[in-house]
PDB file of N, CA and C in Angstrom:
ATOM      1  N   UNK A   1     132.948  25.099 198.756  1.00  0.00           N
ATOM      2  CA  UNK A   1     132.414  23.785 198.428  1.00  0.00           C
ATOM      3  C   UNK A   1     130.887  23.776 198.422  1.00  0.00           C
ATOM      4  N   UNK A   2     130.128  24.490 198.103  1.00  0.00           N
ATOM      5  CA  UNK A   2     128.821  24.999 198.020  1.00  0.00           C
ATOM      6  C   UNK A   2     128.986  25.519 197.036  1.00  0.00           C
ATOM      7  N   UNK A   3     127.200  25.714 196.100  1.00  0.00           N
ATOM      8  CA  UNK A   3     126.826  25.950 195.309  1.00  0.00           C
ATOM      9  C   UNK A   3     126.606  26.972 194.700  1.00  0.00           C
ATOM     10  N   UNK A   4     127.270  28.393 195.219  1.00  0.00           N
ATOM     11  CA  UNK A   4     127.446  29.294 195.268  1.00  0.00           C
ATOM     12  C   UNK A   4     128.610  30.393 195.454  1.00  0.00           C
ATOM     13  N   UNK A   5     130.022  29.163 195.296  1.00  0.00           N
ATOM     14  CA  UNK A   5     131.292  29.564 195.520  1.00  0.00           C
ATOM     15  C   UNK A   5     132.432  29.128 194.659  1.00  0.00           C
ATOM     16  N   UNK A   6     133.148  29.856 194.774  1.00  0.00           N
ATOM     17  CA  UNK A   6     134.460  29.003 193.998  1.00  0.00           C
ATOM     18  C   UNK A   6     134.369  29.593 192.530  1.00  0.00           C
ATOM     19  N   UNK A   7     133.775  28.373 191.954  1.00  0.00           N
ATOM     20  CA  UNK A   7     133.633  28.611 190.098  1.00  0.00           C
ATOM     21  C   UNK A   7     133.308  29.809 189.507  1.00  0.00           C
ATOM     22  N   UNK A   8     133.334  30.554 188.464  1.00  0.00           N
ATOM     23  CA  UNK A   8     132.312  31.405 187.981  1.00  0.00           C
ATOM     24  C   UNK A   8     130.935  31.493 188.132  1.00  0.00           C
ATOM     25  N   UNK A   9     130.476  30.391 187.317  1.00  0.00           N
ATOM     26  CA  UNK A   9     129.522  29.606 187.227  1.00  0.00           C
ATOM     27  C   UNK A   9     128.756  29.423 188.938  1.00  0.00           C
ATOM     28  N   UNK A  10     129.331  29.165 189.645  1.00  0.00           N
ATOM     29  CA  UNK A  10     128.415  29.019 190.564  1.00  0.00           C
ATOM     30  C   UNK A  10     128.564  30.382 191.495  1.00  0.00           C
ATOM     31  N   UNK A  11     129.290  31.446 191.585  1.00  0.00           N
ATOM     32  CA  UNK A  11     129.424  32.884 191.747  1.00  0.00           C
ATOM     33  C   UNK A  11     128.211  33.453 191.365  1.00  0.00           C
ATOM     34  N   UNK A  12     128.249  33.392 190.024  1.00  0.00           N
ATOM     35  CA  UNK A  12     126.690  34.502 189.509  1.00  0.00           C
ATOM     36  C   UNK A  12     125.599  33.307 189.862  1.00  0.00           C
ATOM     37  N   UNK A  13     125.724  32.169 190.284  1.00  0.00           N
ATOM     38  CA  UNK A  13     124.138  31.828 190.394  1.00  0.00           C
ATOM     39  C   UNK A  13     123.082  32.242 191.162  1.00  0.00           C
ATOM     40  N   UNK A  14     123.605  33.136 192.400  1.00  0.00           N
ATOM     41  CA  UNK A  14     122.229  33.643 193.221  1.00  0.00           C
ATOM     42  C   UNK A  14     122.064  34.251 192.554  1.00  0.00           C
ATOM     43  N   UNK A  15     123.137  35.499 192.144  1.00  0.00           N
ATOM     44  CA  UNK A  15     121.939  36.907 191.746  1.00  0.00           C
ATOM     45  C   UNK A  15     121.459  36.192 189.998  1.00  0.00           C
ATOM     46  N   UNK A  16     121.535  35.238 189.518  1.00  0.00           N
ATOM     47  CA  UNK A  16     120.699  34.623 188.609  1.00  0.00           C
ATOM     48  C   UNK A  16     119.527  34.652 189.246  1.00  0.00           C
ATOM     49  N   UNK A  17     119.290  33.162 190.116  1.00  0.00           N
ATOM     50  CA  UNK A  17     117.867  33.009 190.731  1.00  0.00           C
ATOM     51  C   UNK A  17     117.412  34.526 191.229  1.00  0.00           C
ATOM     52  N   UNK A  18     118.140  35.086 191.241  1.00  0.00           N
ATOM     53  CA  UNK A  18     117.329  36.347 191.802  1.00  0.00           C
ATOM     54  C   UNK A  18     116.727  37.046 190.959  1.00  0.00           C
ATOM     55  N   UNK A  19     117.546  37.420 189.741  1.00  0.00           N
ATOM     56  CA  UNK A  19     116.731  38.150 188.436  1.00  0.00           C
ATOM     57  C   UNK A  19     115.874  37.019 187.826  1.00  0.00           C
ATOM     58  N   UNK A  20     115.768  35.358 187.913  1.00  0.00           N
ATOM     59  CA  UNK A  20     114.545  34.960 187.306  1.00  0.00           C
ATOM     60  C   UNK A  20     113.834  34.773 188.385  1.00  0.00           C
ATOM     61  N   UNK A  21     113.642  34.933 189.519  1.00  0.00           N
ATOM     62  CA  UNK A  21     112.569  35.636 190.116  1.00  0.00           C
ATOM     63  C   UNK A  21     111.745  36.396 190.048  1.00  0.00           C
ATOM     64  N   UNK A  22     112.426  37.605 190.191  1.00  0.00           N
ATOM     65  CA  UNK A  22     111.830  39.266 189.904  1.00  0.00           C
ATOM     66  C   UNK A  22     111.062  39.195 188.542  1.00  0.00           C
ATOM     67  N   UNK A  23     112.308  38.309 187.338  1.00  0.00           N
ATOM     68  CA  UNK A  23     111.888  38.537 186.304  1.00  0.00           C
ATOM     69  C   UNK A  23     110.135  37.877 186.237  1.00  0.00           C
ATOM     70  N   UNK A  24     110.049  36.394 186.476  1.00  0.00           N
ATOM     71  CA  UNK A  24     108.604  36.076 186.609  1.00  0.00           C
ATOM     72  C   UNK A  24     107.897  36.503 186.956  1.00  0.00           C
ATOM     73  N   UNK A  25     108.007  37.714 188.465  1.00  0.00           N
ATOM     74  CA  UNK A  25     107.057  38.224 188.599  1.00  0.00           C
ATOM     75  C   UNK A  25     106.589  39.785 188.355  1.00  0.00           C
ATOM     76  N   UNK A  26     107.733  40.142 187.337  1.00  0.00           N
ATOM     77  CA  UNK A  26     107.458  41.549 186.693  1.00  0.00           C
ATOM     78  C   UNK A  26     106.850  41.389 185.707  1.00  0.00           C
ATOM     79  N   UNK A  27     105.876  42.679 185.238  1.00  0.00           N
ATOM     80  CA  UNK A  27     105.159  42.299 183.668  1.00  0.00           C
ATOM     81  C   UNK A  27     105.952  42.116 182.265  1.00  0.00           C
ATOM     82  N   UNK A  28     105.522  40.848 181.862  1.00  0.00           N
ATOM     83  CA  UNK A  28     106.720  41.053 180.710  1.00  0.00           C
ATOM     84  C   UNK A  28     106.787  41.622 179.458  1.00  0.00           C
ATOM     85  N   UNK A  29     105.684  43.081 179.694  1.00  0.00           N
ATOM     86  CA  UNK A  29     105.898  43.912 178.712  1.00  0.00           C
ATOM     87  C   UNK A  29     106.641  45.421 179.765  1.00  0.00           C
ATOM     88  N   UNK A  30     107.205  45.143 180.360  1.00  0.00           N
ATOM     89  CA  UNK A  30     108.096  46.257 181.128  1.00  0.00           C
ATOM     90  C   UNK A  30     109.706  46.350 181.173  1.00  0.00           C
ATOM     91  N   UNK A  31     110.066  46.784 180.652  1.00  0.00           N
ATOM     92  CA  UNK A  31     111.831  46.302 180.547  1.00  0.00           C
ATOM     93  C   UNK A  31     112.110  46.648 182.382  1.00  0.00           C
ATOM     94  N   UNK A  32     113.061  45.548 182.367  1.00  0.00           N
ATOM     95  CA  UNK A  32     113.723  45.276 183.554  1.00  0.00           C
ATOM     96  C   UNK A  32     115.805  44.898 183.609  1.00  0.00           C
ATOM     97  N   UNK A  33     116.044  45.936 183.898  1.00  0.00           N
ATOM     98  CA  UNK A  33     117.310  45.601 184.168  1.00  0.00           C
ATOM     99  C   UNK A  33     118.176  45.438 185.601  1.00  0.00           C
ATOM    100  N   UNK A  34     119.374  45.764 185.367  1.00  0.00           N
ATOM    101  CA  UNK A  34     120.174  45.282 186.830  1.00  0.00           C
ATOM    102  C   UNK A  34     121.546  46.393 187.133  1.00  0.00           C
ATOM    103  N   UNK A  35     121.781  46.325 187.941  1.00  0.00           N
ATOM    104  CA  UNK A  35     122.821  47.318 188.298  1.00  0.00           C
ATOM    105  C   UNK A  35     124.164  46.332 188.720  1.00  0.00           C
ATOM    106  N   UNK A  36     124.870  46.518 188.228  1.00  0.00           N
ATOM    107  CA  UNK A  36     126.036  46.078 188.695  1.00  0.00           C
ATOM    108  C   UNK A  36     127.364  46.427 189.316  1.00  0.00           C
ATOM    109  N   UNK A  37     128.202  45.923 189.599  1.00  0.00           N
ATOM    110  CA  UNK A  37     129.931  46.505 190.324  1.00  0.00           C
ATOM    111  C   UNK A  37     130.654  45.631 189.015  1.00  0.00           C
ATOM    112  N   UNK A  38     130.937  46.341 187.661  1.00  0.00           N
ATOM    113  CA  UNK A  38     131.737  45.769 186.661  1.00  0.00           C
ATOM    114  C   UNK A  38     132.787  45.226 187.097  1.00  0.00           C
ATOM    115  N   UNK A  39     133.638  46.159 188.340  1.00  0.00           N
ATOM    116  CA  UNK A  39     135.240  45.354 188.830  1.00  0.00           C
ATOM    117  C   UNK A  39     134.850  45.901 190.012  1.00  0.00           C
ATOM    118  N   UNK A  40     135.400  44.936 191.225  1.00  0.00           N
ATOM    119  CA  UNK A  40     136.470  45.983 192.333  1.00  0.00           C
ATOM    120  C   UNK A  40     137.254  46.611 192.638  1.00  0.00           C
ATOM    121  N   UNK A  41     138.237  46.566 191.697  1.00  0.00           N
ATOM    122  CA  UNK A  41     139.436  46.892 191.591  1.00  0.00           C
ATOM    123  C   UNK A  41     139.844  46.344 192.578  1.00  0.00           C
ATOM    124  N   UNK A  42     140.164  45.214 192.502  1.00  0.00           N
ATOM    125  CA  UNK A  42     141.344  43.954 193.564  1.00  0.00           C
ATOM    126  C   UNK A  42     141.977  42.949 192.639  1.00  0.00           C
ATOM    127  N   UNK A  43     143.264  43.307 192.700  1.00  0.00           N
ATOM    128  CA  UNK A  43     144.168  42.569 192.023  1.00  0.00           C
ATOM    129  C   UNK A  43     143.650  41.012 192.320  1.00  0.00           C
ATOM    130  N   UNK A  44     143.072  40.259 191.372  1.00  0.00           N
ATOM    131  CA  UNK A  44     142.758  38.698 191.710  1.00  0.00           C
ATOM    132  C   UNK A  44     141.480  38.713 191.813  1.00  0.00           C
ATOM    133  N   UNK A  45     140.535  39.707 191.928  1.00  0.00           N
ATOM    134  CA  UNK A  45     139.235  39.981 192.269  1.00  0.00           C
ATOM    135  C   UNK A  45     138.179  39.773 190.535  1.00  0.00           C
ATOM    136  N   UNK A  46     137.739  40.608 190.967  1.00  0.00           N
ATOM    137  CA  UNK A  46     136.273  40.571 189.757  1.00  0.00           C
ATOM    138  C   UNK A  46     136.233  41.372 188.764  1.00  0.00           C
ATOM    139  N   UNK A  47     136.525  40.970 187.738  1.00  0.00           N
ATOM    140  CA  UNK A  47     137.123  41.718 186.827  1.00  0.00           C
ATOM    141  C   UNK A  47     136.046  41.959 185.260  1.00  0.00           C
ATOM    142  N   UNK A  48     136.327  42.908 184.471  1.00  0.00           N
ATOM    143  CA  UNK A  48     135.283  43.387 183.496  1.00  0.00           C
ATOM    144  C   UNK A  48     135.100  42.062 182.723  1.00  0.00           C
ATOM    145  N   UNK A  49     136.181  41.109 182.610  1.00  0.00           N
ATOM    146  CA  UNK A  49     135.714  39.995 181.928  1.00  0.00           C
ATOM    147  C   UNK A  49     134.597  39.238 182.477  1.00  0.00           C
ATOM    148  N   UNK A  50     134.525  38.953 183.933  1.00  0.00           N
ATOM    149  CA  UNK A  50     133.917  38.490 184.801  1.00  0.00           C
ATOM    150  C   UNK A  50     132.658  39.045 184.479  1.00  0.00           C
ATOM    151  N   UNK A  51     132.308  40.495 184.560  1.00  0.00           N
ATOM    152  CA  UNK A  51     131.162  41.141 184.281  1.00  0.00           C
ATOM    153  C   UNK A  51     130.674  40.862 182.725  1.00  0.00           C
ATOM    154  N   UNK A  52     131.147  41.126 181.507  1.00  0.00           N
ATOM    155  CA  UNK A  52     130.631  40.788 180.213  1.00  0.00           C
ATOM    156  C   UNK A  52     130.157  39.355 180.442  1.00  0.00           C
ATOM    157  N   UNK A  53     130.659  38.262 180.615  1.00  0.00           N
ATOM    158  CA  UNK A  53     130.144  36.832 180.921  1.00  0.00           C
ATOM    159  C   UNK A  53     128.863  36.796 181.856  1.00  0.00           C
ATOM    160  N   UNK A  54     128.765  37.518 183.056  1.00  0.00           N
ATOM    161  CA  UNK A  54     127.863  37.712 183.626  1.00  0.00           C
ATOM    162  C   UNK A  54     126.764  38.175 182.752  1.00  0.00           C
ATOM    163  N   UNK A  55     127.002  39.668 182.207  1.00  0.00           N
ATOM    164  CA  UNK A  55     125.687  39.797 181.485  1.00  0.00           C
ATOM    165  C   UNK A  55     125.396  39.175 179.954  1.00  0.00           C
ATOM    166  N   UNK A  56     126.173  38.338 179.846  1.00  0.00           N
ATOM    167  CA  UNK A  56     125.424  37.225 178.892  1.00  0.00           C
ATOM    168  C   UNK A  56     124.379  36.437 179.240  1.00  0.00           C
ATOM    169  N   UNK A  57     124.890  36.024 180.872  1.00  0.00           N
ATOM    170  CA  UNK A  57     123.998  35.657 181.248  1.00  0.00           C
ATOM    171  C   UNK A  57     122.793  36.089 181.455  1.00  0.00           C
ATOM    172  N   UNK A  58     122.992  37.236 182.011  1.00  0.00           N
ATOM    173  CA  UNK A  58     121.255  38.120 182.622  1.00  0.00           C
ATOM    174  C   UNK A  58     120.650  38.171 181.250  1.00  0.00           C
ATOM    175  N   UNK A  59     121.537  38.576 180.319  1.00  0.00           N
ATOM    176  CA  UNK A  59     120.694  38.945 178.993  1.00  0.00           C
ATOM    177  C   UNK A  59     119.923  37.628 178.591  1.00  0.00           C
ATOM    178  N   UNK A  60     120.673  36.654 178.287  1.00  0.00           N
ATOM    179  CA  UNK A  60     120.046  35.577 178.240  1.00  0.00           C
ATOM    180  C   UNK A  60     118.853  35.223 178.996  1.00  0.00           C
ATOM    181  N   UNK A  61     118.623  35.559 179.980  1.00  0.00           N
ATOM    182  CA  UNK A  61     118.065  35.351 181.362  1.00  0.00           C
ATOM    183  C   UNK A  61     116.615  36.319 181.193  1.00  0.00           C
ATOM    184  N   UNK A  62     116.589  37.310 180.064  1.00  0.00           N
ATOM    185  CA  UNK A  62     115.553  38.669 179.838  1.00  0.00           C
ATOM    186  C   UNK A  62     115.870  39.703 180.003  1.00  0.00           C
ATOM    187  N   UNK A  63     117.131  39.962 180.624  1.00  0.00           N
ATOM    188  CA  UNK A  63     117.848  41.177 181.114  1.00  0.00           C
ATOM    189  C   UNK A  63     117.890  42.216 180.178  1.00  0.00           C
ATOM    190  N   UNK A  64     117.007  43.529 179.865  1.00  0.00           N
ATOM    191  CA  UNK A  64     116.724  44.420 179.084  1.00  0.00           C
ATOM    192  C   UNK A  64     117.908  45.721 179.211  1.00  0.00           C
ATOM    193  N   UNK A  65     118.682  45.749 180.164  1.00  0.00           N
ATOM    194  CA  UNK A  65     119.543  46.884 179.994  1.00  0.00           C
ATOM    195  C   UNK A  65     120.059  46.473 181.716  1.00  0.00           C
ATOM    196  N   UNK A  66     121.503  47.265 181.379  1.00  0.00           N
ATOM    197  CA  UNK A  66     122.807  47.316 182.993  1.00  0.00           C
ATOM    198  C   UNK A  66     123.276  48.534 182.904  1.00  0.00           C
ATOM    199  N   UNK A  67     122.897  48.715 183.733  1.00  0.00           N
ATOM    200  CA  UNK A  67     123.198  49.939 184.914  1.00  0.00           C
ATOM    201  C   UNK A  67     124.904  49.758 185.336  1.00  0.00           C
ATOM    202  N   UNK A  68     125.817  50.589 185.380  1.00  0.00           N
ATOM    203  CA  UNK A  68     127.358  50.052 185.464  1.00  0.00           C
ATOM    204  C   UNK A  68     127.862  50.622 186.731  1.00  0.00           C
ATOM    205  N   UNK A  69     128.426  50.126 187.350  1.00  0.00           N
ATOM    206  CA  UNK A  69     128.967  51.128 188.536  1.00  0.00           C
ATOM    207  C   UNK A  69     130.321  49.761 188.858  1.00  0.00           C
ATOM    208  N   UNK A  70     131.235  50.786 189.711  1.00  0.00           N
ATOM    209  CA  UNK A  70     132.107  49.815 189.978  1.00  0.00           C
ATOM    210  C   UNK A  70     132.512  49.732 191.270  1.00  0.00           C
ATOM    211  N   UNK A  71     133.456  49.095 192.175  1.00  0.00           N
ATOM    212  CA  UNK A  71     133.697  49.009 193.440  1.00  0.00           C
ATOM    213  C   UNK A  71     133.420  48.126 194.149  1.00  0.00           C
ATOM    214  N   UNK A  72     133.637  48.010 195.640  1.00  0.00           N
ATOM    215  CA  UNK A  72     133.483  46.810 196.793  1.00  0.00           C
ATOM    216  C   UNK A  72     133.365  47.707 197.489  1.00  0.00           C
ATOM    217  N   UNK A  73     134.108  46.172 198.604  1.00  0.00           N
ATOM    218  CA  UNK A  73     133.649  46.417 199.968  1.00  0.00           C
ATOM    219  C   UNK A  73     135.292  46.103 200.358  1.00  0.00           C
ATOM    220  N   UNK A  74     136.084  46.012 199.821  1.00  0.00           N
ATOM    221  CA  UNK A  74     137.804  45.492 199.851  1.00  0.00           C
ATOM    222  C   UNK A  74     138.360  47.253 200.412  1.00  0.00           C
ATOM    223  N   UNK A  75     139.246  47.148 201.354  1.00  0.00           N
ATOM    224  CA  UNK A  75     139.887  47.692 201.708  1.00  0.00           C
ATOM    225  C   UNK A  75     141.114  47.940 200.835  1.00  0.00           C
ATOM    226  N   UNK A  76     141.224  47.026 199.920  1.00  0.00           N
ATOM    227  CA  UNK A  76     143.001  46.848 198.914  1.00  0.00           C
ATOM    228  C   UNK A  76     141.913  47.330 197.435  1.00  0.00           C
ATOM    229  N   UNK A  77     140.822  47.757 197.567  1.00  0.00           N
ATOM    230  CA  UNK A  77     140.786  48.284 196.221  1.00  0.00           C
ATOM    231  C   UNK A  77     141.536  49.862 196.067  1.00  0.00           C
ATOM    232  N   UNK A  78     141.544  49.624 194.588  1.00  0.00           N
ATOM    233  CA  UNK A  78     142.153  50.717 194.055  1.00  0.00           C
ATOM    234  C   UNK A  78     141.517  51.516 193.326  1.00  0.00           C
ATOM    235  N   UNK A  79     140.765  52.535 193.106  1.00  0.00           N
ATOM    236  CA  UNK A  79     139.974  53.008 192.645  1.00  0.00           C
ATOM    237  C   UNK A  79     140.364  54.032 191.945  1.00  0.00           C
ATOM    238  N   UNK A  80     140.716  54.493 190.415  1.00  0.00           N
ATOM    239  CA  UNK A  80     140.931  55.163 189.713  1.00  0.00           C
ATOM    240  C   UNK A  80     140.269  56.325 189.353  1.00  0.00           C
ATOM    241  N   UNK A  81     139.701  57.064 190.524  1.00  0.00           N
ATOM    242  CA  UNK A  81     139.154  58.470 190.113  1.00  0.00           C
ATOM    243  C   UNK A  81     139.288  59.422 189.573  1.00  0.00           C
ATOM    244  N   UNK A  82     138.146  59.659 188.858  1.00  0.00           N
ATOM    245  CA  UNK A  82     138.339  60.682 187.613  1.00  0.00           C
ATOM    246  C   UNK A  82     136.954  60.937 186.821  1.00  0.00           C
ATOM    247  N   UNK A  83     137.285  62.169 186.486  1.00  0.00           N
ATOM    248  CA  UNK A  83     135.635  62.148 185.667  1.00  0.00           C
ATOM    249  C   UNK A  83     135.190  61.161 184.609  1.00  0.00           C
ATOM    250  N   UNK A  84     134.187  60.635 184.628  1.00  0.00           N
ATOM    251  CA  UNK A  84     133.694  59.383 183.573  1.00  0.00           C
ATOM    252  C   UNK A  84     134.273  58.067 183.998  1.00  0.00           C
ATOM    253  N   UNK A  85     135.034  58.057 184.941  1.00  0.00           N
ATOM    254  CA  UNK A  85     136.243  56.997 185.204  1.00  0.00           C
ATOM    255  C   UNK A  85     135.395  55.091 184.860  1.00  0.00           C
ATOM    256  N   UNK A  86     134.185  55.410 185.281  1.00  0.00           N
ATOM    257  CA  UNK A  86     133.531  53.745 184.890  1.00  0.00           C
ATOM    258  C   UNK A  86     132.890  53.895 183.229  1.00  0.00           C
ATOM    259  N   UNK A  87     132.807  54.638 182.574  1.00  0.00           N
ATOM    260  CA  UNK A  87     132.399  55.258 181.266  1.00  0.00           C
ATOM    261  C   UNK A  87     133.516  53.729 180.712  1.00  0.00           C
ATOM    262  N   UNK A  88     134.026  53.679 180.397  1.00  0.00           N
ATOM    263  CA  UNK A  88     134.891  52.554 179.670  1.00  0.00           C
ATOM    264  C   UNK A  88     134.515  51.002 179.807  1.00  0.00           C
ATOM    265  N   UNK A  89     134.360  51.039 181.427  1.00  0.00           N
ATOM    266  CA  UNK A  89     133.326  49.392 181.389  1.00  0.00           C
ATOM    267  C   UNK A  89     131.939  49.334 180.927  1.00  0.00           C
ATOM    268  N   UNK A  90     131.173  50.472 181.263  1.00  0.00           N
ATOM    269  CA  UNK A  90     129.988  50.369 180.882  1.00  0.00           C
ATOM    270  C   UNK A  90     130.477  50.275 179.289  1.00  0.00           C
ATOM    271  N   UNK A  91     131.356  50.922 178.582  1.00  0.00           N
ATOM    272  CA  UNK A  91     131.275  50.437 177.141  1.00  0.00           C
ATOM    273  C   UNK A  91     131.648  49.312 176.681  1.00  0.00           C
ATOM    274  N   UNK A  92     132.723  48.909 177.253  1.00  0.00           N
ATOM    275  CA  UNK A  92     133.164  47.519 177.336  1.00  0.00           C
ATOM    276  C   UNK A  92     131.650  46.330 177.263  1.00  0.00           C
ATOM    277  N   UNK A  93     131.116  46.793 178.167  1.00  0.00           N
ATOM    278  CA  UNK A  93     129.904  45.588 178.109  1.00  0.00           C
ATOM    279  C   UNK A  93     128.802  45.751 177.076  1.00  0.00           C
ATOM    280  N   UNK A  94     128.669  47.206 176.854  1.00  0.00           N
ATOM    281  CA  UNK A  94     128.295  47.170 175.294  1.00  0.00           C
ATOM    282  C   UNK A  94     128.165  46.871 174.555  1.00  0.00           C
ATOM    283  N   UNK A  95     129.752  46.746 174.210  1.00  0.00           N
ATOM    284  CA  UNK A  95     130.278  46.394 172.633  1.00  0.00           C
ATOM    285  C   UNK A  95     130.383  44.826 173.065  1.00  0.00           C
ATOM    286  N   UNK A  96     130.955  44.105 174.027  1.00  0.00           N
ATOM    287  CA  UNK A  96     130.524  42.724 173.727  1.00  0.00           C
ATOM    288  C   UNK A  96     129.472  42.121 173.889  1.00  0.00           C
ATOM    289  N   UNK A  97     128.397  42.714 174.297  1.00  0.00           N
ATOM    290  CA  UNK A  97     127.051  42.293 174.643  1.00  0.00           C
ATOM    291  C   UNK A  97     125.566  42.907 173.759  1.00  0.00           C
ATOM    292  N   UNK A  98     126.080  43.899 173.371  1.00  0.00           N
ATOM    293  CA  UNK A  98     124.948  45.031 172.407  1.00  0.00           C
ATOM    294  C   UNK A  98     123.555  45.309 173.653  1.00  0.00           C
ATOM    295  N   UNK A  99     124.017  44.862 174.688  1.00  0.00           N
ATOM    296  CA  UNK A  99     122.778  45.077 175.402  1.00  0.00           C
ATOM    297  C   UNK A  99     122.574  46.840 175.559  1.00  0.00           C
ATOM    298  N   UNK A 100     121.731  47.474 175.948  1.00  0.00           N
ATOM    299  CA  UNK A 100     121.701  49.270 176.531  1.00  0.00           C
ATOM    300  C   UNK A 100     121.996  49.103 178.042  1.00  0.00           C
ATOM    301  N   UNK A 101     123.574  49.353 177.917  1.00  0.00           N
ATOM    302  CA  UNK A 101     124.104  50.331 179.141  1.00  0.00           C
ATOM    303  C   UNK A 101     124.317  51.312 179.235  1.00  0.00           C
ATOM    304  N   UNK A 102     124.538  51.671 180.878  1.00  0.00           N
ATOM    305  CA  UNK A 102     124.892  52.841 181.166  1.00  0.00           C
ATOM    306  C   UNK A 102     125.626  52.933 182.133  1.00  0.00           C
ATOM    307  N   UNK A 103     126.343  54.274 182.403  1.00  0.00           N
ATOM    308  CA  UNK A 103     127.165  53.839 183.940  1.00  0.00           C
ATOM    309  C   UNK A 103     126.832  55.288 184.588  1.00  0.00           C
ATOM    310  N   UNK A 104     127.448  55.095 185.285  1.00  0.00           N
ATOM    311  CA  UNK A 104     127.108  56.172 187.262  1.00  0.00           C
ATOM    312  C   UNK A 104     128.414  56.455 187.066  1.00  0.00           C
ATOM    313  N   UNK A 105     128.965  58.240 188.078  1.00  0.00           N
ATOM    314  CA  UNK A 105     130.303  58.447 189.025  1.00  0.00           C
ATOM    315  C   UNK A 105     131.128  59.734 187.852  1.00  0.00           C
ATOM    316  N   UNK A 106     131.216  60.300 188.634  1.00  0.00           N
ATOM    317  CA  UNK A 106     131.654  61.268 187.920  1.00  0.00           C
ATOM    318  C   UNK A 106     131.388  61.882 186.436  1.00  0.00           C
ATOM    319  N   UNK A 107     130.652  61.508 186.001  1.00  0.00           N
ATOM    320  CA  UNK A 107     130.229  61.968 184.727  1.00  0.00           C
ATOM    321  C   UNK A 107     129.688  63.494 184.590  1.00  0.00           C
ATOM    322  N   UNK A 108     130.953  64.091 184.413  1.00  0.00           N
ATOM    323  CA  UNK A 108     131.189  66.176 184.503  1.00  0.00           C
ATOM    324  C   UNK A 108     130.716  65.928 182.914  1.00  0.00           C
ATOM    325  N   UNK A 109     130.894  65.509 182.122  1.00  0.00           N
ATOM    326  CA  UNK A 109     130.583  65.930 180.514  1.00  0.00           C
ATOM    327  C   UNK A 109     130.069  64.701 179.755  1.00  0.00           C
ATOM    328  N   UNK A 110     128.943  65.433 179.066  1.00  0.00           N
ATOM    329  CA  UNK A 110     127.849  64.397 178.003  1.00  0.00           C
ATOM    330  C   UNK A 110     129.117  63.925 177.087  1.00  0.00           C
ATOM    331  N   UNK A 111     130.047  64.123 176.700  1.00  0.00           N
ATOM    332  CA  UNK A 111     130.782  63.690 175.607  1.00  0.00           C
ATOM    333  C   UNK A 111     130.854  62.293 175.773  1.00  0.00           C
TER     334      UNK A 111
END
């Protein structure tokens, strides 16, 4: 019941105020991006849709490029390890966003 819970919308609003923070006070000829957890992997949890909507926002917001990584702090996550294994969200947010990502974690081959 606070302004910072519950909704979507009010979920991403700190780390909003937080990137138009930083963002005001970084030069704004310097690209500045953000790192994120695309999912947790928790059934009911935070999911890649969750993340593309998010970085509509940041982008909107000045957000020049996302950094992809995935995971929590949940004990019931499930974590699908494997080489490249976050390679698919970072594209995922890509292709619906055109912003320049990238992702972290196992990445054995440039392919």
């Amino acid at each position: 019941d606070d302004a910072y819970g519950g909704a979507f919308e009010h979920r991403v609003r700190f780390p909003l105020e937080v990137f138009a923070a930083v963002r005001d006070a970084w030069p704004e000829d310097k690209p500045m991006g953000v790192r994120i957890s695309a999912t947790d992997w928790v059934d009911g949890g935070w999911t890649i849709e969750d993340s593309i909507a998010f970085v509509r926002h940041l982008q909107a917001a000045g957000c020049d490029w996302i950094d992809t990584s995935s995971g929590g702090i949940s004990p019931a996550q499930k974590i699908p390890l494997g080489p490249g294994y976050q390679v698919p969200l970072a594209r995922a947010i890509r292709r619906a966003t055109s912003i320049p990502t990238m992702a972290v974690g196992l990445i054995t081959d440039a392919k």
